[in-house]
PDB file of N, CA and C in Angstrom:
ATOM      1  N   UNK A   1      99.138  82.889 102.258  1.00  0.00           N
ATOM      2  CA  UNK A   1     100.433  82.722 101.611  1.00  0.00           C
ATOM      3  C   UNK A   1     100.285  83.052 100.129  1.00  0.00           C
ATOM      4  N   UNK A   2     101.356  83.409  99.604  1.00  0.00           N
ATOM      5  CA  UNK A   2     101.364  84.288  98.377  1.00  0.00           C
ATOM      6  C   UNK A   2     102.113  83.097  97.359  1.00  0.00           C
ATOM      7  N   UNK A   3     101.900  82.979  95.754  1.00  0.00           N
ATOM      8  CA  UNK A   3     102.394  82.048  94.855  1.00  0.00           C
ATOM      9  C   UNK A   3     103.591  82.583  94.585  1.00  0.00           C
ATOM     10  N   UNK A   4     103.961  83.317  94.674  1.00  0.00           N
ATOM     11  CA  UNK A   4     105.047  84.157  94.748  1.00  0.00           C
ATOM     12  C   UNK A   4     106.365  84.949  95.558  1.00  0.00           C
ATOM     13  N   UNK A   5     107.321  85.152  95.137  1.00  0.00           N
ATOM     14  CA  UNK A   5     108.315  84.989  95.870  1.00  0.00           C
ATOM     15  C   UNK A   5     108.021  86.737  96.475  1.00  0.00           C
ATOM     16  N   UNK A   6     107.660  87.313  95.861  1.00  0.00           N
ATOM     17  CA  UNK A   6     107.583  88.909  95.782  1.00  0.00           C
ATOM     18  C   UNK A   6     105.844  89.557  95.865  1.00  0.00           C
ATOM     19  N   UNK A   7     106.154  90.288  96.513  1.00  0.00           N
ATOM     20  CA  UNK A   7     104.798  91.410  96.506  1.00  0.00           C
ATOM     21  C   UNK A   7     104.184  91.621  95.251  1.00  0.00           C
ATOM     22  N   UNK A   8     103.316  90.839  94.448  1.00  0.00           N
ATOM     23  CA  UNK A   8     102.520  91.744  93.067  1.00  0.00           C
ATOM     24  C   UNK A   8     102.243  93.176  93.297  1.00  0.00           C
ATOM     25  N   UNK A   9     102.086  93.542  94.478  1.00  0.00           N
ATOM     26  CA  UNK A   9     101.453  95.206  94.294  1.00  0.00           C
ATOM     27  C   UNK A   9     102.547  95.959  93.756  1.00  0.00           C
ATOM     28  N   UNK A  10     103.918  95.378  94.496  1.00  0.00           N
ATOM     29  CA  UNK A  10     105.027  96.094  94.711  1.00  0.00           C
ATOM     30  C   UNK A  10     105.994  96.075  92.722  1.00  0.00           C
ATOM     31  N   UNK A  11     104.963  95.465  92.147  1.00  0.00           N
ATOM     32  CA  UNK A  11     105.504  95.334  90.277  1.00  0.00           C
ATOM     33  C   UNK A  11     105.210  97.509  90.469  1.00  0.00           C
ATOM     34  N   UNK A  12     104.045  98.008  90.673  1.00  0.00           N
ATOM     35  CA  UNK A  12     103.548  99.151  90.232  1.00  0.00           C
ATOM     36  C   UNK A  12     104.695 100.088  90.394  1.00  0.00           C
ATOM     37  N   UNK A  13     105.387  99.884  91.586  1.00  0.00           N
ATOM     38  CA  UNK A  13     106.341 100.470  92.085  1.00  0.00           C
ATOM     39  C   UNK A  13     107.932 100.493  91.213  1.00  0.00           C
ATOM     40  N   UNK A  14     107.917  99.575  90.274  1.00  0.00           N
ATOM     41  CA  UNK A  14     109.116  99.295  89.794  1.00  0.00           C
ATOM     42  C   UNK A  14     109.989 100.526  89.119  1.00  0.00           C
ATOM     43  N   UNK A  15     108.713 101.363  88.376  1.00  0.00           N
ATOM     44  CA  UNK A  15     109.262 102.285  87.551  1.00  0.00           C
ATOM     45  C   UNK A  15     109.802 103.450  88.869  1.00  0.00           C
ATOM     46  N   UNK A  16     109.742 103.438  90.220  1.00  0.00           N
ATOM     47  CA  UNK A  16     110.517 104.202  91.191  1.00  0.00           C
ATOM     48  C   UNK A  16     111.750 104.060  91.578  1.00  0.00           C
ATOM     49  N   UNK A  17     112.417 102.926  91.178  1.00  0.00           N
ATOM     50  CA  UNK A  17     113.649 102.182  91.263  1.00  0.00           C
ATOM     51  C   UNK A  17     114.758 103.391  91.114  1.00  0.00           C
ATOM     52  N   UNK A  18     115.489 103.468  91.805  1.00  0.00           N
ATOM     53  CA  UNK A  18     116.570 104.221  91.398  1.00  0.00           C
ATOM     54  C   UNK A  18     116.219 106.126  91.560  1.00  0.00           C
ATOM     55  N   UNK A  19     114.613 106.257  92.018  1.00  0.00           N
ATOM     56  CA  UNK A  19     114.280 107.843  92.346  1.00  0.00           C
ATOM     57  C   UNK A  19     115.142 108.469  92.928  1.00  0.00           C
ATOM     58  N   UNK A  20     115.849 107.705  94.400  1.00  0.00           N
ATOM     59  CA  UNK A  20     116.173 108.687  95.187  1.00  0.00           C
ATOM     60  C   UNK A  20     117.958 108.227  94.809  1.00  0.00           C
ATOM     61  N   UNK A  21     118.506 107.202  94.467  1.00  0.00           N
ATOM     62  CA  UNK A  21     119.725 107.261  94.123  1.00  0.00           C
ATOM     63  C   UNK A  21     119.961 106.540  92.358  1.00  0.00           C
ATOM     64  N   UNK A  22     120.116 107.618  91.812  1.00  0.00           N
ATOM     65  CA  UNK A  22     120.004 107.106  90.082  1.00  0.00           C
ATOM     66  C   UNK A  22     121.178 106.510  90.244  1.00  0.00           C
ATOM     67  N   UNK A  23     122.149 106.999  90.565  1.00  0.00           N
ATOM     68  CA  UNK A  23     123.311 106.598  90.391  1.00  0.00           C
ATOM     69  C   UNK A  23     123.686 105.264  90.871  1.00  0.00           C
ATOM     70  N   UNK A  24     123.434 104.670  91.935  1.00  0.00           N
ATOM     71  CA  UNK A  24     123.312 103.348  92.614  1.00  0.00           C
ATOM     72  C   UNK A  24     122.010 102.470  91.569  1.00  0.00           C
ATOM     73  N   UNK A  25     121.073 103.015  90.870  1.00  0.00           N
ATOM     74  CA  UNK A  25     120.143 102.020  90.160  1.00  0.00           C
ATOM     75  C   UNK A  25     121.000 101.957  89.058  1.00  0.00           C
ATOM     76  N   UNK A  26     121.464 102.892  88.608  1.00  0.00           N
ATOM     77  CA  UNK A  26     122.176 102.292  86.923  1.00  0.00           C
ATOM     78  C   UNK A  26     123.494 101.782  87.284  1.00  0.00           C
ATOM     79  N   UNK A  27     123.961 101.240  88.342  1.00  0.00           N
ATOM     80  CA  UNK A  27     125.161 100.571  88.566  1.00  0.00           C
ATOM     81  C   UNK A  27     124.323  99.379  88.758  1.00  0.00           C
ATOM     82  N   UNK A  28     123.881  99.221  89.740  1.00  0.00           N
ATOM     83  CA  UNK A  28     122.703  97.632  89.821  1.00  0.00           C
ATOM     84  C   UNK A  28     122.327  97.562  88.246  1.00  0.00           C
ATOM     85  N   UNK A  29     121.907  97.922  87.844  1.00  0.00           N
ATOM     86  CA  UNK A  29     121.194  97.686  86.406  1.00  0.00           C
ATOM     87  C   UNK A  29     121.758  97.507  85.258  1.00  0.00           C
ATOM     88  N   UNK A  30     123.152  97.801  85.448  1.00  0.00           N
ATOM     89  CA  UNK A  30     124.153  97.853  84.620  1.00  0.00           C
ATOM     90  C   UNK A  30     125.179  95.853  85.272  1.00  0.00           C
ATOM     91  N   UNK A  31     125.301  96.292  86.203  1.00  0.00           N
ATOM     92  CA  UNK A  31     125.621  94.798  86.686  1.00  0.00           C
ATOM     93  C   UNK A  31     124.547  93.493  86.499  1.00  0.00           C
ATOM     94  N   UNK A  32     123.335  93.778  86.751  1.00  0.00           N
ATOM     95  CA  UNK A  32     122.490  93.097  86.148  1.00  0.00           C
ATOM     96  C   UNK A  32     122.296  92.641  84.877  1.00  0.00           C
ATOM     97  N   UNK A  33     122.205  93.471  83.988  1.00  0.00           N
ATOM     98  CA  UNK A  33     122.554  92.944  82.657  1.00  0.00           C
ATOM     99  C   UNK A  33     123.461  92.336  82.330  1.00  0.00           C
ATOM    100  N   UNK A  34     124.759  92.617  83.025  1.00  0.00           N
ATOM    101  CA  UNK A  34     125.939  92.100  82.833  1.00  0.00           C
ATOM    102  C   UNK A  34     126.154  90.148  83.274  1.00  0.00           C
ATOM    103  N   UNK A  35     125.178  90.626  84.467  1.00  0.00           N
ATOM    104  CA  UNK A  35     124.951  89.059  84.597  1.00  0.00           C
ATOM    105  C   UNK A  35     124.159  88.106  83.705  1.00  0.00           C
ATOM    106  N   UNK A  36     123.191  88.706  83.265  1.00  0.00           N
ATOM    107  CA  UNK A  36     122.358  87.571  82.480  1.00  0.00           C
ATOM    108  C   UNK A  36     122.664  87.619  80.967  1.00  0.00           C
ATOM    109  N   UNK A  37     123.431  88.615  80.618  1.00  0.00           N
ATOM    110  CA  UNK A  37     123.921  88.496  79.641  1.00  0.00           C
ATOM    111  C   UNK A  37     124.026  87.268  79.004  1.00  0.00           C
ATOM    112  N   UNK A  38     123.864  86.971  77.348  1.00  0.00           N
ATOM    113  CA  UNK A  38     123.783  85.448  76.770  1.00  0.00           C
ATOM    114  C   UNK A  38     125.084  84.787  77.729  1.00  0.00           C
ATOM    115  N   UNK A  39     124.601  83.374  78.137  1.00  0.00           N
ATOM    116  CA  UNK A  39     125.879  82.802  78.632  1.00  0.00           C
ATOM    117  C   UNK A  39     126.425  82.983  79.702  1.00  0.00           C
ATOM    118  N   UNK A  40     126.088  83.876  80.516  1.00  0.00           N
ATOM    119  CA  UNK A  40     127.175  84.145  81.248  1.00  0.00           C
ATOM    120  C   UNK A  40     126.790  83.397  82.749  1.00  0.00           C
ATOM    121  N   UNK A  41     125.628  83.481  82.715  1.00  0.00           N
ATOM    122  CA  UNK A  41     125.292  82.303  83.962  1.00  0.00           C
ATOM    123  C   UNK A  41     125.483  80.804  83.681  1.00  0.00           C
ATOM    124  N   UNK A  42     125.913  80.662  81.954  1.00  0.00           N
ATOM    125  CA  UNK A  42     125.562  78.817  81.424  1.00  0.00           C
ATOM    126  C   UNK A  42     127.259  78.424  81.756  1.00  0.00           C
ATOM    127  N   UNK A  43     128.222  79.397  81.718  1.00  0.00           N
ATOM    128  CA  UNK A  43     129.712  78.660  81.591  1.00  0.00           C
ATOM    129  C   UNK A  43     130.144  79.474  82.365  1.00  0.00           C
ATOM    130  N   UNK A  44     129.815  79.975  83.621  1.00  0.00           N
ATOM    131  CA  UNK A  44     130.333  80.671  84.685  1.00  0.00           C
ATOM    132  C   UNK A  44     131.176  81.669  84.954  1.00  0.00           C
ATOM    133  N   UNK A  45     131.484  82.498  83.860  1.00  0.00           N
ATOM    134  CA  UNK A  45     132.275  83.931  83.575  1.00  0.00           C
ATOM    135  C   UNK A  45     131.527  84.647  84.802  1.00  0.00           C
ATOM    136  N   UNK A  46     132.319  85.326  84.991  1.00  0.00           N
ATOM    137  CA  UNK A  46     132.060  87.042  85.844  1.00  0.00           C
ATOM    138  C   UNK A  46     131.599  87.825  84.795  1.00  0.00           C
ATOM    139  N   UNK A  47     130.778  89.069  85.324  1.00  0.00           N
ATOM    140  CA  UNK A  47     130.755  89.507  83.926  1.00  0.00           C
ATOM    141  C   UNK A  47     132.036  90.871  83.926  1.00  0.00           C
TER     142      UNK A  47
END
């Protein structure tokens, strides 16, 4: 069993994110930020 929620090997892989559809990674990545944005998880806005 692993300490972790996720594959460590699978960190190496990160910079492949979005290879085969850019367009679908910078929408995730763009919503992502949008979520953790200061605050926005502390007083429950959408982003």
């Amino acid at each position: 069993m692993t300490d972790t929620y996720y594959n460590p090997a699978d960190l190496q892989k990160f910079g492949d994110i979005g290879k085969d559809a850019p367009e679908l990674a910078k929408k995730f990545f763009d919503y992502y930020g949008a979520v953790f944005a200061d605050r926005h998880l502390q007083n429950g806005k959408s982003p």
